[in-house]
C-alpha atoms as a PDB file:
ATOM      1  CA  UNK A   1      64.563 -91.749 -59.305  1.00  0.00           C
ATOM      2  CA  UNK A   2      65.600 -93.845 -62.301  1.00  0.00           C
ATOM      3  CA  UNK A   3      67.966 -95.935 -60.739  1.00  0.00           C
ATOM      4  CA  UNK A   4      64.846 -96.719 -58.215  1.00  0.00           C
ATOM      5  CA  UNK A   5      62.526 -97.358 -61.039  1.00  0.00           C
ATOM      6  CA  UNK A   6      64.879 -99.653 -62.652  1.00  0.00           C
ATOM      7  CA  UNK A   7      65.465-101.419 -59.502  1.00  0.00           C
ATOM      8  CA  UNK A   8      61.780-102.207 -59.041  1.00  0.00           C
ATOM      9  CA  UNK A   9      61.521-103.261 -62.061  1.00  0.00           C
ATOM     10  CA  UNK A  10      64.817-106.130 -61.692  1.00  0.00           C
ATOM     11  CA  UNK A  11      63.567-107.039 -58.805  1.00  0.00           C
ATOM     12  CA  UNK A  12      59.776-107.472 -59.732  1.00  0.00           C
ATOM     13  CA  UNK A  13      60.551-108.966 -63.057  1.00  0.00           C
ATOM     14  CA  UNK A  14      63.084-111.667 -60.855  1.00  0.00           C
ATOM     15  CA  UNK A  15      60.020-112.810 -58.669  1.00  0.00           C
ATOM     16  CA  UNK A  16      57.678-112.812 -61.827  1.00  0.00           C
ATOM     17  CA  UNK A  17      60.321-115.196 -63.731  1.00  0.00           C
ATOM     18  CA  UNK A  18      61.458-113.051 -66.241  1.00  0.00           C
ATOM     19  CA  UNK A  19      64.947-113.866 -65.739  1.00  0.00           C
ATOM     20  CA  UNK A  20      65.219-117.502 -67.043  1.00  0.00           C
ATOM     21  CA  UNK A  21      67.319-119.705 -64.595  1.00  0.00           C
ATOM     22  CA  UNK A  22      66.736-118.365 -61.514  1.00  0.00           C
ATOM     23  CA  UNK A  23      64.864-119.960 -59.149  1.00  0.00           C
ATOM     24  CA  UNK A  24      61.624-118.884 -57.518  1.00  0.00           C
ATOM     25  CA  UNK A  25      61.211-116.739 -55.375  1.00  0.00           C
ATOM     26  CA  UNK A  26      58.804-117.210 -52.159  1.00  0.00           C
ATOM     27  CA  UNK A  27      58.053-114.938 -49.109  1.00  0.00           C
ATOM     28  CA  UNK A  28      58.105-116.685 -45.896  1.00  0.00           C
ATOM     29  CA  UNK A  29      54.739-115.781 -43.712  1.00  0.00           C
ATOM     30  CA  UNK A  30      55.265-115.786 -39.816  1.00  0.00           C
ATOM     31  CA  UNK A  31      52.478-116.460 -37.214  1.00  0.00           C
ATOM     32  CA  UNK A  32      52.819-114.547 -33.847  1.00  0.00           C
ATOM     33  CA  UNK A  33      55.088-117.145 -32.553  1.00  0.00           C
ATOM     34  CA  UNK A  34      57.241-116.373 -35.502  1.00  0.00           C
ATOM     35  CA  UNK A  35      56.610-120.152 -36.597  1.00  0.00           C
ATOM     36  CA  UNK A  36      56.382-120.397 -40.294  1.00  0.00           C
ATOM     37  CA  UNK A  37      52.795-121.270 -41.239  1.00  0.00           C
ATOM     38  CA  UNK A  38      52.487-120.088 -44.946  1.00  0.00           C
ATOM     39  CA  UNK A  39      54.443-118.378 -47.698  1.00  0.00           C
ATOM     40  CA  UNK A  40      53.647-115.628 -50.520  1.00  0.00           C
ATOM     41  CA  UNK A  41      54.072-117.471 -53.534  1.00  0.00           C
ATOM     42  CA  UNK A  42      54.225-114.653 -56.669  1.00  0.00           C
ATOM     43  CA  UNK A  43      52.297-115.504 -59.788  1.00  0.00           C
ATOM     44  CA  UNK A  44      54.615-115.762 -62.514  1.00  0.00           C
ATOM     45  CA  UNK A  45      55.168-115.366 -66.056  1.00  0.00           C
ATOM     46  CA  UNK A  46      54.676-119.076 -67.062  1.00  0.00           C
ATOM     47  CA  UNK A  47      51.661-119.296 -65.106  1.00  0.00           C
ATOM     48  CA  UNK A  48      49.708-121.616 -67.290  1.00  0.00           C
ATOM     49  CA  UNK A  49      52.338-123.949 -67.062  1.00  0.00           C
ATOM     50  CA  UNK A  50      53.433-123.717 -63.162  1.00  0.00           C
ATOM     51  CA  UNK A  51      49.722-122.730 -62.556  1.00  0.00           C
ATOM     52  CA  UNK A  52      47.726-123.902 -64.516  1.00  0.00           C
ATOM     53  CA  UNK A  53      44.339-123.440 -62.255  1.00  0.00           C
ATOM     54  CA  UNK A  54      45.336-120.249 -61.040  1.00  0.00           C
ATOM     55  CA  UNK A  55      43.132-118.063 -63.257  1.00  0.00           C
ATOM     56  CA  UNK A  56      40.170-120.518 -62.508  1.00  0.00           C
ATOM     57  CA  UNK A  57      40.987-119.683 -58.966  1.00  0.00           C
ATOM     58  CA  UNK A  58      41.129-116.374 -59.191  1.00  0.00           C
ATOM     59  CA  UNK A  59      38.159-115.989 -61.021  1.00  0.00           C
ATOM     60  CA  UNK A  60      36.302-117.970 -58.155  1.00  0.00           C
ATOM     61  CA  UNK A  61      37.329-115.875 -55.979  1.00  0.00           C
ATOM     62  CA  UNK A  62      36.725-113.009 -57.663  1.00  0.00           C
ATOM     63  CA  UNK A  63      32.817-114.047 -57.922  1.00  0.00           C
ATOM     64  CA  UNK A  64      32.556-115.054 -54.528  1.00  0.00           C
ATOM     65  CA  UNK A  65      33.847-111.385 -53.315  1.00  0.00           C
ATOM     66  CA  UNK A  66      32.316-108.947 -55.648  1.00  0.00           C
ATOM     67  CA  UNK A  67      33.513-106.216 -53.363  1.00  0.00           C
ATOM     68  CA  UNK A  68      37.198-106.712 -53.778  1.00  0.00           C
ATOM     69  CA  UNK A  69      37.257-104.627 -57.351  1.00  0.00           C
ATOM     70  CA  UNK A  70      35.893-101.517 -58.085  1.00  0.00           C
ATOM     71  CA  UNK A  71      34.822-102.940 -61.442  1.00  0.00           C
ATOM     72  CA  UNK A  72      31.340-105.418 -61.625  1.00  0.00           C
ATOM     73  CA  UNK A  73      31.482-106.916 -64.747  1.00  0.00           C
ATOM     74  CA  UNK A  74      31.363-111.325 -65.649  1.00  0.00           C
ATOM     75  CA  UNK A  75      34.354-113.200 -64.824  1.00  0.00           C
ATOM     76  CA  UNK A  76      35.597-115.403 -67.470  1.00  0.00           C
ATOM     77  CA  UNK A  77      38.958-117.339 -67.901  1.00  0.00           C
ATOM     78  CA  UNK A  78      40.120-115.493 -70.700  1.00  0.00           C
ATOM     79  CA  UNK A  79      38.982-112.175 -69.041  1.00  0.00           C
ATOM     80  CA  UNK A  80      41.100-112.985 -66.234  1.00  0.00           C
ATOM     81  CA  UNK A  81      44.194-114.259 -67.645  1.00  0.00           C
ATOM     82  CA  UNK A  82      44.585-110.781 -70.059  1.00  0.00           C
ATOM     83  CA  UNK A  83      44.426-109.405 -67.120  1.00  0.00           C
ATOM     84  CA  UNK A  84      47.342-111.195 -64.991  1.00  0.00           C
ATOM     85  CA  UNK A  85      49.119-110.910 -68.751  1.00  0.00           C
ATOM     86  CA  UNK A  86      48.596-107.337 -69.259  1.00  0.00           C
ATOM     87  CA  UNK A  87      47.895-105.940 -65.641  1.00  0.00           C
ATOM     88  CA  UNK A  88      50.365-108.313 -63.500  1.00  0.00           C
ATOM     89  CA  UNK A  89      52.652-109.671 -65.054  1.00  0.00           C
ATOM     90  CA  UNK A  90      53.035-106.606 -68.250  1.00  0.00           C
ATOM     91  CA  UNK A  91      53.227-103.961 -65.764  1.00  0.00           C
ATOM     92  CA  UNK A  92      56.366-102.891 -63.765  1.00  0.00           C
ATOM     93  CA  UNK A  93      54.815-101.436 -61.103  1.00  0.00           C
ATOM     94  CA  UNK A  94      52.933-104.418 -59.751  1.00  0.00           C
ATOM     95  CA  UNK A  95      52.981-107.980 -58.485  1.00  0.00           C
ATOM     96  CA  UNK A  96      50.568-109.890 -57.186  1.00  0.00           C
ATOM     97  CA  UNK A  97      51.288-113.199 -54.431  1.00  0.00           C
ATOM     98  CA  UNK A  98      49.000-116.123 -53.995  1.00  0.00           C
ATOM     99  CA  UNK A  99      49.046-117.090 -50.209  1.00  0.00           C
ATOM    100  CA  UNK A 100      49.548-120.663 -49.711  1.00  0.00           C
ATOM    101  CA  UNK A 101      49.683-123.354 -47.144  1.00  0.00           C
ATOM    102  CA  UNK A 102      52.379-125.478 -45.638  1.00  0.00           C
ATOM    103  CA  UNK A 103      50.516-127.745 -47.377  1.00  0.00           C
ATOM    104  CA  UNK A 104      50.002-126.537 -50.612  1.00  0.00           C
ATOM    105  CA  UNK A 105      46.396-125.349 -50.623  1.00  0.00           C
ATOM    106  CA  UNK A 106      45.983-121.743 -52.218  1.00  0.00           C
ATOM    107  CA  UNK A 107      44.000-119.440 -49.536  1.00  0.00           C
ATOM    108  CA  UNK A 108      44.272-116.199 -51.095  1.00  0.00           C
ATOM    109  CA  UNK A 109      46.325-113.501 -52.742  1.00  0.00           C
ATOM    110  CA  UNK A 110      47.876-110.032 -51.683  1.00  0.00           C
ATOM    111  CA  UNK A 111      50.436-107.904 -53.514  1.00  0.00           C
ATOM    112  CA  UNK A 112      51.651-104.157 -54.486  1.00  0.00           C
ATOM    113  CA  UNK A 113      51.100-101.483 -57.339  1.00  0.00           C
ATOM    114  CA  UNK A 114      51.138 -98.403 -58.421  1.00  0.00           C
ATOM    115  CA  UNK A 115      54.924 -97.271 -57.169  1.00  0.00           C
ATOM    116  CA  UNK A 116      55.635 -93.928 -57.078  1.00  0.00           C
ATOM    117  CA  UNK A 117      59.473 -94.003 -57.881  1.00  0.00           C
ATOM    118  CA  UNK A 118      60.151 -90.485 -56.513  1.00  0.00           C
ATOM    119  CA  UNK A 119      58.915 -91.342 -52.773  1.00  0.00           C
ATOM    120  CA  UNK A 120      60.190 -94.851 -52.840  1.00  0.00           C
ATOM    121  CA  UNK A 121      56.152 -95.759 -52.259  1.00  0.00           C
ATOM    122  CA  UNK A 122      53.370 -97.698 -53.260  1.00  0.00           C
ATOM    123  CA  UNK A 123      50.084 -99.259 -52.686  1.00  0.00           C
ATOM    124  CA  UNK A 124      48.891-102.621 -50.751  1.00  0.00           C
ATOM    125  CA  UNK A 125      47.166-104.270 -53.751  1.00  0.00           C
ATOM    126  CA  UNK A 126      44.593-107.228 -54.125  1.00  0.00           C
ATOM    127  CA  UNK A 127      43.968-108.116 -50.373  1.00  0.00           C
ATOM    128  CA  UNK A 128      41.822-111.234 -50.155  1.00  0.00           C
ATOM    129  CA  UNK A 129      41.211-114.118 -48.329  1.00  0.00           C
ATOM    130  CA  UNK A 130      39.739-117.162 -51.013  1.00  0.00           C
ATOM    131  CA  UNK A 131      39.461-119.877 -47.838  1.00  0.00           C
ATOM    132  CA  UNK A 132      37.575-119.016 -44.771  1.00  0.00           C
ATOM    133  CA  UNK A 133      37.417-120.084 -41.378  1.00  0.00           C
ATOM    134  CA  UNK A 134      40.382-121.678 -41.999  1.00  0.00           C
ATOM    135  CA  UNK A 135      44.329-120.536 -40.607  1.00  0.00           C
ATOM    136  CA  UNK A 136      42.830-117.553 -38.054  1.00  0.00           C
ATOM    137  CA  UNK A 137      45.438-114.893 -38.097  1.00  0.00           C
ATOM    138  CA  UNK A 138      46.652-115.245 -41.734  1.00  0.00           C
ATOM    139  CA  UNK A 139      45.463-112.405 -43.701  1.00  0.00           C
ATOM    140  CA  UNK A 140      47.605-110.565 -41.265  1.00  0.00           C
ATOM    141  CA  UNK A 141      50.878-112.557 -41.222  1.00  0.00           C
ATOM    142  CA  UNK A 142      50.682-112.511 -44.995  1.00  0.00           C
ATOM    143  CA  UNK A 143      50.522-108.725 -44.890  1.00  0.00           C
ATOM    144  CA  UNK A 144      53.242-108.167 -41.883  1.00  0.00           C
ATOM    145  CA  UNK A 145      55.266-110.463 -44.354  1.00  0.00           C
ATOM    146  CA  UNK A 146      54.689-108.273 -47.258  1.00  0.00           C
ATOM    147  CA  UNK A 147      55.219-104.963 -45.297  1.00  0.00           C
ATOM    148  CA  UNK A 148      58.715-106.641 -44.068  1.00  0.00           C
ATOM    149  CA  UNK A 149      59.466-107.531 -48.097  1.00  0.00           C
ATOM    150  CA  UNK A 150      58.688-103.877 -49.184  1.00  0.00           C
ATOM    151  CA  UNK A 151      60.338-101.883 -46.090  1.00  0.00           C
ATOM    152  CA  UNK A 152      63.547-104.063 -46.332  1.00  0.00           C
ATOM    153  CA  UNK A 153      64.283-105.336 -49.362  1.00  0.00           C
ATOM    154  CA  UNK A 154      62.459-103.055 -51.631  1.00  0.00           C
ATOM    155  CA  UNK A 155      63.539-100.111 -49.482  1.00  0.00           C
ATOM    156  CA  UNK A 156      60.307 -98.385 -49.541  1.00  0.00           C
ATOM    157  CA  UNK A 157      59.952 -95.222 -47.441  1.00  0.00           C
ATOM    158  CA  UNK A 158      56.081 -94.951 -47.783  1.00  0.00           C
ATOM    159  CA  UNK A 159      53.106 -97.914 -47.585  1.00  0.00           C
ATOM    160  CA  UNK A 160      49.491 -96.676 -48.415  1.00  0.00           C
ATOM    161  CA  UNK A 161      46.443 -98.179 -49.682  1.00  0.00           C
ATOM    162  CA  UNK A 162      42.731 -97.553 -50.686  1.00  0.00           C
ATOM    163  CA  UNK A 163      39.447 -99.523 -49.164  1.00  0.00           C
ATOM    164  CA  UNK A 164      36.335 -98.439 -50.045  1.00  0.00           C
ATOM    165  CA  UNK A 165      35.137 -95.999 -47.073  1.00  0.00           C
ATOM    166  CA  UNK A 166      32.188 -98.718 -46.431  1.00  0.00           C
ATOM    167  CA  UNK A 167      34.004-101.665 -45.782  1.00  0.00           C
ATOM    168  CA  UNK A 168      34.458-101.021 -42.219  1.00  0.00           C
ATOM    169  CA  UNK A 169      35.211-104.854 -41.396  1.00  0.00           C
ATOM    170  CA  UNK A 170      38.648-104.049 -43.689  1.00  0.00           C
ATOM    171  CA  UNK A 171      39.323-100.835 -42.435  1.00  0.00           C
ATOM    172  CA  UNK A 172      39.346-102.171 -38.904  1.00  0.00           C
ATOM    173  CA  UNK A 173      42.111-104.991 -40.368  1.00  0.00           C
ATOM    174  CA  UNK A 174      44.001-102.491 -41.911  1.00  0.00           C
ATOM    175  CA  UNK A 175      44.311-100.459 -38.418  1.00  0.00           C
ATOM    176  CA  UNK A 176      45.195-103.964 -36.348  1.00  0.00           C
ATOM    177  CA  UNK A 177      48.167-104.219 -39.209  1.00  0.00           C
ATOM    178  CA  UNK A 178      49.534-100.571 -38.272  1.00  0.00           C
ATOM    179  CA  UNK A 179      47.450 -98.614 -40.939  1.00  0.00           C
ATOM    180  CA  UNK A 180      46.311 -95.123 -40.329  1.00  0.00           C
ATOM    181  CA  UNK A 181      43.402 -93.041 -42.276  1.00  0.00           C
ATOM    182  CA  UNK A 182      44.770 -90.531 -44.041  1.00  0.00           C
ATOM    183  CA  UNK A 183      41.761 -88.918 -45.401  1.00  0.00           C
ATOM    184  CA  UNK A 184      38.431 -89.653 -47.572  1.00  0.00           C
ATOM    185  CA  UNK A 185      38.999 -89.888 -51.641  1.00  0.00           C
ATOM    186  CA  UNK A 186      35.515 -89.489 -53.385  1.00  0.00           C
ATOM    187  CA  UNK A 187      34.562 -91.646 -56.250  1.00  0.00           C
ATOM    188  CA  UNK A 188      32.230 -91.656 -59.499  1.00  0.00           C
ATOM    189  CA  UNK A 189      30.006 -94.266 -60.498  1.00  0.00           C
ATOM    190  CA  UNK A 190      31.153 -95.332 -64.479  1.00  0.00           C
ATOM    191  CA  UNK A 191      28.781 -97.137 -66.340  1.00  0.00           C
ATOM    192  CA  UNK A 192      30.221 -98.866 -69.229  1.00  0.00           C
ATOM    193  CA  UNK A 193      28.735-101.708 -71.900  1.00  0.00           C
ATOM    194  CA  UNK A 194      29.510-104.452 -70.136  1.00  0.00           C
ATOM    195  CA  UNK A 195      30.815-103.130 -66.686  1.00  0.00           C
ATOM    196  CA  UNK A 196      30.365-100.783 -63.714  1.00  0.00           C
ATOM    197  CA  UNK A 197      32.739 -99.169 -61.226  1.00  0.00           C
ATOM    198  CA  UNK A 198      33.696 -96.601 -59.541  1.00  0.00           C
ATOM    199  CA  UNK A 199      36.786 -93.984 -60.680  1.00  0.00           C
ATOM    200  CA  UNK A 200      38.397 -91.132 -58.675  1.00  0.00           C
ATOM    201  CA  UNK A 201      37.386 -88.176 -59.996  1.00  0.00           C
ATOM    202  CA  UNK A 202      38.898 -84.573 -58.486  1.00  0.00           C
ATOM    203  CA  UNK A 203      35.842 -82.887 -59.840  1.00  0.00           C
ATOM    204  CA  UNK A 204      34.123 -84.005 -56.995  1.00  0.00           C
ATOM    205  CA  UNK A 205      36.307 -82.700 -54.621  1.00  0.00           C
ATOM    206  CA  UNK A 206      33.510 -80.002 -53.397  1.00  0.00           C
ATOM    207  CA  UNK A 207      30.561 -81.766 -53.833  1.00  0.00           C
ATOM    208  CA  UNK A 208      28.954 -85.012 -52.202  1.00  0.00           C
ATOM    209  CA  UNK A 209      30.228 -88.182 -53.581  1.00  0.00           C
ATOM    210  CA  UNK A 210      28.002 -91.647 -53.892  1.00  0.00           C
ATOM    211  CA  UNK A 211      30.959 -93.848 -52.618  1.00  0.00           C
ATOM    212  CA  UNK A 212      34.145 -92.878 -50.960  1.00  0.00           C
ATOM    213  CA  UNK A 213      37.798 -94.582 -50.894  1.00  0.00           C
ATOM    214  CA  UNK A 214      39.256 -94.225 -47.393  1.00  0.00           C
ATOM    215  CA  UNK A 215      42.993 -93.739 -47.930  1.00  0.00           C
ATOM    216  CA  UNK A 216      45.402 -95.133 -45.203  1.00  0.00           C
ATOM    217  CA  UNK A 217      49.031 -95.654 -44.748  1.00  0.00           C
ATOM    218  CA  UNK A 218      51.675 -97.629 -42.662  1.00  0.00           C
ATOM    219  CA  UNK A 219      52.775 -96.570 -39.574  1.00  0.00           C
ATOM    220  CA  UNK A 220      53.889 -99.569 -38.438  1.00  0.00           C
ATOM    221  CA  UNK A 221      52.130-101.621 -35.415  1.00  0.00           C
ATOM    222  CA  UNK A 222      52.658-100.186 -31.805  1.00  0.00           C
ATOM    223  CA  UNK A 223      53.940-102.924 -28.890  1.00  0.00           C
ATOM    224  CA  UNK A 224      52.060-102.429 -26.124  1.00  0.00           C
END
């Protein structure tokens, strides 16, 4: 288990640009005709510098889809760069990949968190779409792209993630990308000073939840 937990964390750390001199790392995003049509571009350590709009971005986004985070609280620059610093880029169980166009234009992000070491798994992460009605198809080419990445390169044995149980227009995506429903997590509303969201809590295993997570996990996408 530690010699999986310390390869995660090379690896990781090499597509976040922790290791100086090495050159960046993209994901290459197929369409259906396995013609390139976008890439996974991982938001790295120097991110003001080789980004410098990204946390702009990302905050835009992150106003214009409330729903994404469990958290409602106001979006700021600084707010949102501590957390790439402390919650992307500090942590070694997570990275996080801006989708972008042959042409350059940022259309949204996608990565993976919370790795459980012991069964080689871990959790889709940050799934949104910033451009609309734009590239049909891509959300899902960037995710068959980042299944590929973990399953083959990462060598995970296990894919899962959590959507809120009400979002049925992402649980239906989730299904058309191979995922299955595992079962219903129930959540609790936290009020805090200047935020809300919503926390699994397993005292409310037996009793009716407000809000439920709906836990799925890969399977992998039949042929028919």
């Amino acid at each position: 288990m530690k010699d999986y937990a310390l390869f995660i964390k090379e690896t990781l750390d090499r597509y976040k640009g922790k290791y100086k001199h090495e050159p960046l790392k993209h994901l290459p995003v197929y369409n259906d005709q396995n013609i390139l049509c976008a890439y996974l571009r991982p938001i790295t350590e120097d991110y003001r510098i080789t980004l410098p709009d990204c946390s702009d971005l990302l905050g835009k986004w992150r106003k214009e889809n409330p729903g994404i985070a469990t958290g409602t609280f106001q979006v700021t620059r600084e707010r949102t760069e501590k957390w790439l610093d402390a919650h992307i880029i500090g942590r070694d169980d997570r990275i996080l990949f801006l989708i972008v166009a042959l042409d350059g234009q940022f259309l949204g992000h996608i990565g993976f968190s919370s790795f459980n070491y012991q069964e080689k798994a871990c959790e889709v992460d940050a799934v949104l779409r910033g451009v609309k009605d734009i590239h049909p198809g891509l959300m899902g080419y960037a995710m068959n792209s980042l299944i590929f990445w973990g399953l083959y390169d990462l060598h995970l044995e296990k894919i899962t993630l959590k959507v809120f149980a009400d979002n049925t227009h992402a649980i239906q995506f989730y299904k058309r990308c191979g995922f299955q429903v595992v079962q219903l997590i129930p959540l609790v509303k936290v009020v805090l000073l200047n935020e809300e969201k919503w926390e699994i809590s397993p005292q409310l295993q037996e009793t009716v939840a407000e809000r439920y997570y709906t836990e799925m996990i890969y399977k992998g996408i039949e042929v028919l």
